[in-house]
Structures are given as structure tokens and as C-alpha cells.
PDB file of N, CA and C in Angstrom:
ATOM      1  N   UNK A   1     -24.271  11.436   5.217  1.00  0.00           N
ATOM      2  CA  UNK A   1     -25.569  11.341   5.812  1.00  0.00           C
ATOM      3  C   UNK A   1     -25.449  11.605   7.316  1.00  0.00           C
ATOM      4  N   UNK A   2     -25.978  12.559   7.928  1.00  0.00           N
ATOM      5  CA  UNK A   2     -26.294  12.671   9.290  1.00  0.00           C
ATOM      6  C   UNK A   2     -27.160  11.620  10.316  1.00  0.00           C
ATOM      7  N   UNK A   3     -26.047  11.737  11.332  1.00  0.00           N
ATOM      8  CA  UNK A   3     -26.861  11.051  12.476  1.00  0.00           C
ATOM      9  C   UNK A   3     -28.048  11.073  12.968  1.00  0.00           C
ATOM     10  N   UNK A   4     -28.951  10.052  13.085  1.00  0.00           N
ATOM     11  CA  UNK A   4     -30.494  11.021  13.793  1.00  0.00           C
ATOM     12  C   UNK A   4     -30.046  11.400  15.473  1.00  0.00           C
ATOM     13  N   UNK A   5     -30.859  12.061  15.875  1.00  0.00           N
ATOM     14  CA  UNK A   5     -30.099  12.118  17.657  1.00  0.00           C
ATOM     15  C   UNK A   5     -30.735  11.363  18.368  1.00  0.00           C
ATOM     16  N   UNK A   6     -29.650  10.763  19.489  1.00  0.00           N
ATOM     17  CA  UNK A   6     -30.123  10.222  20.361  1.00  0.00           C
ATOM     18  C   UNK A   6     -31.191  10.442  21.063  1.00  0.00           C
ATOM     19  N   UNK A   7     -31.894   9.073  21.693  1.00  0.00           N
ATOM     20  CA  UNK A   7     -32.994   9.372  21.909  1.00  0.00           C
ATOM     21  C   UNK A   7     -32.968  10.432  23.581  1.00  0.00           C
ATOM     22  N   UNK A   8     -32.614  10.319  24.076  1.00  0.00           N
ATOM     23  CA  UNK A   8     -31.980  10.596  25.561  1.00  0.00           C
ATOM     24  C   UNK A   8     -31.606  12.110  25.047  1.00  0.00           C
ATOM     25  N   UNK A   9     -31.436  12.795  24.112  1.00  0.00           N
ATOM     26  CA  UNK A   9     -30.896  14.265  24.058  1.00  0.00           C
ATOM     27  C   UNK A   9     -31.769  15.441  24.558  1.00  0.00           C
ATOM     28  N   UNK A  10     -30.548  16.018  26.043  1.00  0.00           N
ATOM     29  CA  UNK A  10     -31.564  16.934  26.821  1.00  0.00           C
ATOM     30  C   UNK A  10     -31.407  17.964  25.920  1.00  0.00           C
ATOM     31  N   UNK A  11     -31.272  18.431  24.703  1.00  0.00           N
ATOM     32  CA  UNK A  11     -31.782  19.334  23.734  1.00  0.00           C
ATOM     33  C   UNK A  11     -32.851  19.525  23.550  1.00  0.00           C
ATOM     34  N   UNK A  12     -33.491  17.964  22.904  1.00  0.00           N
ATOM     35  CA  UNK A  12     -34.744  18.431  22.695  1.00  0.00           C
ATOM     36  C   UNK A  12     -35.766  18.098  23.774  1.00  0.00           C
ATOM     37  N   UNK A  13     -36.497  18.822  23.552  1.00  0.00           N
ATOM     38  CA  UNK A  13     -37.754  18.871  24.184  1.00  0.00           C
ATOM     39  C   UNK A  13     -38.904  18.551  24.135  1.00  0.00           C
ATOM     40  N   UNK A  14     -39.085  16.896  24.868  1.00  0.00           N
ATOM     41  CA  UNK A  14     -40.078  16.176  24.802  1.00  0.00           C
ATOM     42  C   UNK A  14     -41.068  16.465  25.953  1.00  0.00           C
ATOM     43  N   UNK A  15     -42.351  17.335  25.358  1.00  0.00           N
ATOM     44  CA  UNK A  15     -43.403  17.669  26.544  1.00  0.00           C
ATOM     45  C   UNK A  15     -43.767  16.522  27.850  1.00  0.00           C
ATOM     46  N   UNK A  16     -44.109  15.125  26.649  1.00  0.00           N
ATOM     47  CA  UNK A  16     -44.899  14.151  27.462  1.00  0.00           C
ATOM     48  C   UNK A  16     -44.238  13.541  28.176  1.00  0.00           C
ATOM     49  N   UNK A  17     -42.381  13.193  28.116  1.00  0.00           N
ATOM     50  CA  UNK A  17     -41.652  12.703  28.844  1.00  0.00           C
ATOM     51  C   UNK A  17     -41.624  13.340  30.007  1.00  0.00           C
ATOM     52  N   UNK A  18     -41.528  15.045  29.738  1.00  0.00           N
ATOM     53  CA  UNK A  18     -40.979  15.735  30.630  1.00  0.00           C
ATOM     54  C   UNK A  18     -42.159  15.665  32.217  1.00  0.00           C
ATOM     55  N   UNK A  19     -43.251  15.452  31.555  1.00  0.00           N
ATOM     56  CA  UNK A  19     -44.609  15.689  32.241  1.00  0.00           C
ATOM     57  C   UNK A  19     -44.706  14.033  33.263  1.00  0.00           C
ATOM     58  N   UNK A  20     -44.238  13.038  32.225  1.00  0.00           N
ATOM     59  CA  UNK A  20     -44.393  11.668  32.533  1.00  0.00           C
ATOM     60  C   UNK A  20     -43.210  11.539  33.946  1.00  0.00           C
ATOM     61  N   UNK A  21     -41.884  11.895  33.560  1.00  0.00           N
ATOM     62  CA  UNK A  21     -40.959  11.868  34.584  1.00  0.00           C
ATOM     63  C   UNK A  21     -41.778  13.264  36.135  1.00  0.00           C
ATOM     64  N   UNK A  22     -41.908  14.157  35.619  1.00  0.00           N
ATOM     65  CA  UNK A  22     -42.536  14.808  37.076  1.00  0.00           C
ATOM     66  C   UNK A  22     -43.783  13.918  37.582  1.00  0.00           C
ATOM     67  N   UNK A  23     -44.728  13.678  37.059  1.00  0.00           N
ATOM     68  CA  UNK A  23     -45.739  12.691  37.620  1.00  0.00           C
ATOM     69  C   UNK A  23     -45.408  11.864  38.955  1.00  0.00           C
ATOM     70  N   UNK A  24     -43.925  10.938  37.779  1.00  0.00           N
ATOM     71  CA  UNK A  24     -43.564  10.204  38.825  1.00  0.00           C
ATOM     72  C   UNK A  24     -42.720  10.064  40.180  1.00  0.00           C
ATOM     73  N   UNK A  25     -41.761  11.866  39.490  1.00  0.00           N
ATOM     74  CA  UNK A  25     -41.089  12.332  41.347  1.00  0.00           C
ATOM     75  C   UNK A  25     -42.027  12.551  41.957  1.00  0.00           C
ATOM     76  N   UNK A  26     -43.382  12.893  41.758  1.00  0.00           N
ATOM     77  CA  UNK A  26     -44.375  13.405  42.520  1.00  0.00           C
ATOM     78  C   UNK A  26     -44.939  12.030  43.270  1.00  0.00           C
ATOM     79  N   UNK A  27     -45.111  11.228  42.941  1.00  0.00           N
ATOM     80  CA  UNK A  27     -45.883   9.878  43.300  1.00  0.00           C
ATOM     81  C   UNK A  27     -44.803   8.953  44.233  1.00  0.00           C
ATOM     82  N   UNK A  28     -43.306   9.276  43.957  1.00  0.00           N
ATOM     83  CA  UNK A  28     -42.397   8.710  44.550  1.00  0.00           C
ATOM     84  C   UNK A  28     -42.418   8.856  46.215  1.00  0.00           C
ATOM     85  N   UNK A  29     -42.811   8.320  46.969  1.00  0.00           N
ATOM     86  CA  UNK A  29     -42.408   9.227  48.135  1.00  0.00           C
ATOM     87  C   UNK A  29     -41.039   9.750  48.701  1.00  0.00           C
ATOM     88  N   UNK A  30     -41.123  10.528  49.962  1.00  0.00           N
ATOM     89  CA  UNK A  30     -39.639  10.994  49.914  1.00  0.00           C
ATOM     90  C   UNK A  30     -38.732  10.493  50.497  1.00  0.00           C
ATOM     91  N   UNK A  31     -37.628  10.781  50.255  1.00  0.00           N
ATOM     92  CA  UNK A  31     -36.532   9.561  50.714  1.00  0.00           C
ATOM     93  C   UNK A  31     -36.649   9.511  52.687  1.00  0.00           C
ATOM     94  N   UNK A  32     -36.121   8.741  53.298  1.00  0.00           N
ATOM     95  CA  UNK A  32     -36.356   9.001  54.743  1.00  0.00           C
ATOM     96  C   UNK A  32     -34.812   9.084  55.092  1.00  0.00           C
ATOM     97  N   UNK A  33     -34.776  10.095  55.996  1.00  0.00           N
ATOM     98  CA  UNK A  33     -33.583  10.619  56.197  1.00  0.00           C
ATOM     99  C   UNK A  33     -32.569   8.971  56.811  1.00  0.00           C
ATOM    100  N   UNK A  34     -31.246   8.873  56.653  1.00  0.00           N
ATOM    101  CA  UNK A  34     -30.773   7.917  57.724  1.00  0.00           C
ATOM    102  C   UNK A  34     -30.507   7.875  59.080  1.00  0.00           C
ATOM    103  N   UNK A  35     -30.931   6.681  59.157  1.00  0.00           N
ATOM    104  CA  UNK A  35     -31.152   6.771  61.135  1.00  0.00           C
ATOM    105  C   UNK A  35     -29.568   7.189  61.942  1.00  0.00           C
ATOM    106  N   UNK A  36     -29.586   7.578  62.803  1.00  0.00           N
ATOM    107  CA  UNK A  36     -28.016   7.810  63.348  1.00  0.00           C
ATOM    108  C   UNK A  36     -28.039   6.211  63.714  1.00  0.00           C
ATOM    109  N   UNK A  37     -26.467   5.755  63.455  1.00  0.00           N
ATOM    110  CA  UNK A  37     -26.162   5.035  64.256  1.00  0.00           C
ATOM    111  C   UNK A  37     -25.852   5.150  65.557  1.00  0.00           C
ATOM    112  N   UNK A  38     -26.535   4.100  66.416  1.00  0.00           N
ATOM    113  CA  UNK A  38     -25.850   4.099  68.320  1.00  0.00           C
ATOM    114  C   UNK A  38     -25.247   3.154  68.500  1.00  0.00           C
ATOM    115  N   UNK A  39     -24.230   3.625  69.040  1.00  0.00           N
ATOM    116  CA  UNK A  39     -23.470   2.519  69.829  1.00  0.00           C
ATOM    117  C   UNK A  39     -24.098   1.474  70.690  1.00  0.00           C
ATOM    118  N   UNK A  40     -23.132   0.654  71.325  1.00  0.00           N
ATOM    119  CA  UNK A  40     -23.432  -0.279  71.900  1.00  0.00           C
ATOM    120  C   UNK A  40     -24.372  -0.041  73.200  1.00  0.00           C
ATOM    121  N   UNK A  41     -24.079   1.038  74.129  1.00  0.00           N
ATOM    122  CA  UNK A  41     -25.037   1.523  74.936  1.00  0.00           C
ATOM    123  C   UNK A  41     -25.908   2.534  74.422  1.00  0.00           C
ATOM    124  N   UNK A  42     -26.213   2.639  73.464  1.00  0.00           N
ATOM    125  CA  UNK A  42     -27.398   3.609  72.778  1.00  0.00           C
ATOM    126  C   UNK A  42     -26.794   5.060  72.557  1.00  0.00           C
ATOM    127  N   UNK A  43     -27.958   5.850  72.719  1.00  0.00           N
ATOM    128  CA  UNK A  43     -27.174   7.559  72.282  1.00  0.00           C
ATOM    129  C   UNK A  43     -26.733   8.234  73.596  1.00  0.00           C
ATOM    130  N   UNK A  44     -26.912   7.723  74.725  1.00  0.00           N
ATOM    131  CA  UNK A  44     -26.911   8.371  76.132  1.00  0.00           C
ATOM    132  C   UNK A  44     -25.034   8.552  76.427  1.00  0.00           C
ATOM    133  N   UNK A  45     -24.691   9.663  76.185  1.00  0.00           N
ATOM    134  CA  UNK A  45     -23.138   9.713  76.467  1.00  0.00           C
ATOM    135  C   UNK A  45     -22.713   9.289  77.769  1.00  0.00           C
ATOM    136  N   UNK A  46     -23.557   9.644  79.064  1.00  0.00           N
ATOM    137  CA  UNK A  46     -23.147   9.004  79.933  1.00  0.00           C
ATOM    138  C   UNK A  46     -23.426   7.930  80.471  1.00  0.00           C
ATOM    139  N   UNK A  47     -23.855   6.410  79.514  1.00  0.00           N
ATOM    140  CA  UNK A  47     -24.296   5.556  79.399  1.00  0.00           C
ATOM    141  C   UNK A  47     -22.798   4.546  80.382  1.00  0.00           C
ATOM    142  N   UNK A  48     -21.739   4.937  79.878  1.00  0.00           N
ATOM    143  CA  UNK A  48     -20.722   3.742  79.821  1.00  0.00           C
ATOM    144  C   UNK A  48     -20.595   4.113  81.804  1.00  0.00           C
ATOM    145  N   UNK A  49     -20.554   5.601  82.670  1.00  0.00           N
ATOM    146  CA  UNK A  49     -20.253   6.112  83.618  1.00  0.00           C
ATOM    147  C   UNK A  49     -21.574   5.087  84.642  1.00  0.00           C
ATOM    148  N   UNK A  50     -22.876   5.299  83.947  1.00  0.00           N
ATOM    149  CA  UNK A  50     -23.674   4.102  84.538  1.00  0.00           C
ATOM    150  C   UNK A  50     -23.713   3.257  84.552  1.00  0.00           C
ATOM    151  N   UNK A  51     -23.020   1.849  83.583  1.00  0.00           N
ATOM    152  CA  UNK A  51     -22.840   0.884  83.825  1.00  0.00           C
ATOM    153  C   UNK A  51     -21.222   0.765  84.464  1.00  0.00           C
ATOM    154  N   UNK A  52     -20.207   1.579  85.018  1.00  0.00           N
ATOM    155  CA  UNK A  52     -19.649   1.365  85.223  1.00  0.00           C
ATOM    156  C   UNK A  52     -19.747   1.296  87.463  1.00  0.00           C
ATOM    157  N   UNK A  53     -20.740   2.321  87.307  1.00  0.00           N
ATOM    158  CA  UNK A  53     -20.958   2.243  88.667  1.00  0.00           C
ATOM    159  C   UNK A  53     -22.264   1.414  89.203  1.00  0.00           C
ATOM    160  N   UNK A  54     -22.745   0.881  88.620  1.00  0.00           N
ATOM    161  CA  UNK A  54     -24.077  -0.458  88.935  1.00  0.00           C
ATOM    162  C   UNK A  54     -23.284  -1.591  88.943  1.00  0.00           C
ATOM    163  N   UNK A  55     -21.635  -1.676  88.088  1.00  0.00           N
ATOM    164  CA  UNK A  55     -21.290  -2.997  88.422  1.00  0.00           C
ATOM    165  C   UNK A  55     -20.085  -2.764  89.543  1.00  0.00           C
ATOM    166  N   UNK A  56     -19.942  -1.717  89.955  1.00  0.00           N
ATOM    167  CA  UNK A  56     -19.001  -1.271  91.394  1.00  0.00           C
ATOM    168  C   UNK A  56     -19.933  -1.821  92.568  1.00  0.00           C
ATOM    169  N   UNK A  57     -21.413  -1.607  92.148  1.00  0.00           N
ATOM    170  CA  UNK A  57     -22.370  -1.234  93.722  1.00  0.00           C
ATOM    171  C   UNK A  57     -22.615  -2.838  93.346  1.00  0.00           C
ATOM    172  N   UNK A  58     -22.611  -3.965  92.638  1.00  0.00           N
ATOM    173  CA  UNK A  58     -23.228  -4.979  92.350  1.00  0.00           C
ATOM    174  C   UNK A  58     -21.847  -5.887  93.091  1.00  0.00           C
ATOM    175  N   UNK A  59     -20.616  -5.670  93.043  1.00  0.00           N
ATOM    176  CA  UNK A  59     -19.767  -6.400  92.889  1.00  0.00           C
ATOM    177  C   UNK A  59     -19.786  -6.073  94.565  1.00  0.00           C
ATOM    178  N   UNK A  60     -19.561  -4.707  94.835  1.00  0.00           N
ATOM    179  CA  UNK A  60     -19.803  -4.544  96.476  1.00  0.00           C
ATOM    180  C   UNK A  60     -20.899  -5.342  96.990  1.00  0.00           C
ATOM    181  N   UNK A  61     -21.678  -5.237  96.730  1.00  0.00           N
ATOM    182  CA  UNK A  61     -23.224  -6.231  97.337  1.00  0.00           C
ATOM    183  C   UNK A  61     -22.114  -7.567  97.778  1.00  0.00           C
ATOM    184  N   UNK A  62     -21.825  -8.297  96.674  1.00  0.00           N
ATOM    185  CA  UNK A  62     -21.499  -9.537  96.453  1.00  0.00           C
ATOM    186  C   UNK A  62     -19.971  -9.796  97.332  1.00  0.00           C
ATOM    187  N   UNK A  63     -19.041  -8.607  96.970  1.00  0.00           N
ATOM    188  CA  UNK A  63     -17.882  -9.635  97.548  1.00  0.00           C
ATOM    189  C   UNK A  63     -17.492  -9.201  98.807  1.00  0.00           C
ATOM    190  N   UNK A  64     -17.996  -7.412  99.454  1.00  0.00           N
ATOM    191  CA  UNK A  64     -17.986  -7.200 100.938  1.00  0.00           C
ATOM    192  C   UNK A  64     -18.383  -7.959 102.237  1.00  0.00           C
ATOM    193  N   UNK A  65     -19.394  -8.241 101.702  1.00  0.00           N
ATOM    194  CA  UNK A  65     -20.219  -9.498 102.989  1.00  0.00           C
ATOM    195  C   UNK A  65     -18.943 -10.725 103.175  1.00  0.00           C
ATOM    196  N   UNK A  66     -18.143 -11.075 101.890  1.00  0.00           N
ATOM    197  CA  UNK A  66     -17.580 -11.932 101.698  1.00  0.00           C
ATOM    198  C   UNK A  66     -16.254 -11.743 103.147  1.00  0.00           C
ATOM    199  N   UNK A  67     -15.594 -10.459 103.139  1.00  0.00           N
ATOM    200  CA  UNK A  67     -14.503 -10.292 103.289  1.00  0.00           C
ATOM    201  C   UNK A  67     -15.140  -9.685 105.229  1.00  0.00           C
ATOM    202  N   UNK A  68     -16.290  -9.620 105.262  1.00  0.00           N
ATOM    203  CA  UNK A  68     -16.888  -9.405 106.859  1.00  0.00           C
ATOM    204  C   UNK A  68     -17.177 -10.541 107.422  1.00  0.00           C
ATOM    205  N   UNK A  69     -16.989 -11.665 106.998  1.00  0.00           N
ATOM    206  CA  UNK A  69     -17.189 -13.127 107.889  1.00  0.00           C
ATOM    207  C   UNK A  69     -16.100 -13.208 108.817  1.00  0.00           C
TER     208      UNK A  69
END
């Protein structure tokens, strides 16, 4: 006695499934691309060159006056 076929067999050709599954890629919305990850100072490459010289001019503020008394 033969097997009946599975129900899942992309052989045959079920109209209303086929119609039922497009419906619903259609209704799906679309995927949203992934966000880039940023680093710790954001996407700006010369991000790290600016905080490196705001805490040169910050530390000057602070410890020059120190060393002119």
C-alpha cells in the first residue's frame, strides 16, 4: 500500500495556500535594515582627536595658573 504525500509537498500544487502565503508576504511589512553600530564616541572618526584636545585646553586652564603663582 502506498504512502499518501506529505502534506508540505512542494510538488503539488495547492492554489489557495499558494495565494494565502503571498497575501501574507504582502501584508508583512518589510524588514528594517540593521542600524550600524557606534562606538563609544559615535560615528565621527575624528571624535577621539577632539576629546583629546578639550581635555589638553581644560587641564591647561586648570593646572598653568597653578604653576604661575
Amino acid at each position: 500500500m502506498a504512502k499518501p504525500p506529505p502534506e508540505d509537498d512542494q510538488r503539488i500544487t495547492d492554489l489557495n495556500r499558494y495565494r494565502k502565503a503571498k497575501e501574507a508576504e504582502r501584508k508583512r511589512p518589510p524588514p528594517k535594515p540593521p542600524r550600524p553600530r557606534e562606538g563609544l564616541l559615535g560615528s565621527n572618526p575624528k571624535a577621539g582627536l577632539i576629546l583629546a584636545i578639550a581635555v589638553i585646553v581644560l587641564l591647561a586652564l586648570f593646572v598653568v595658573p597653578m604653576f604661575l603663582r
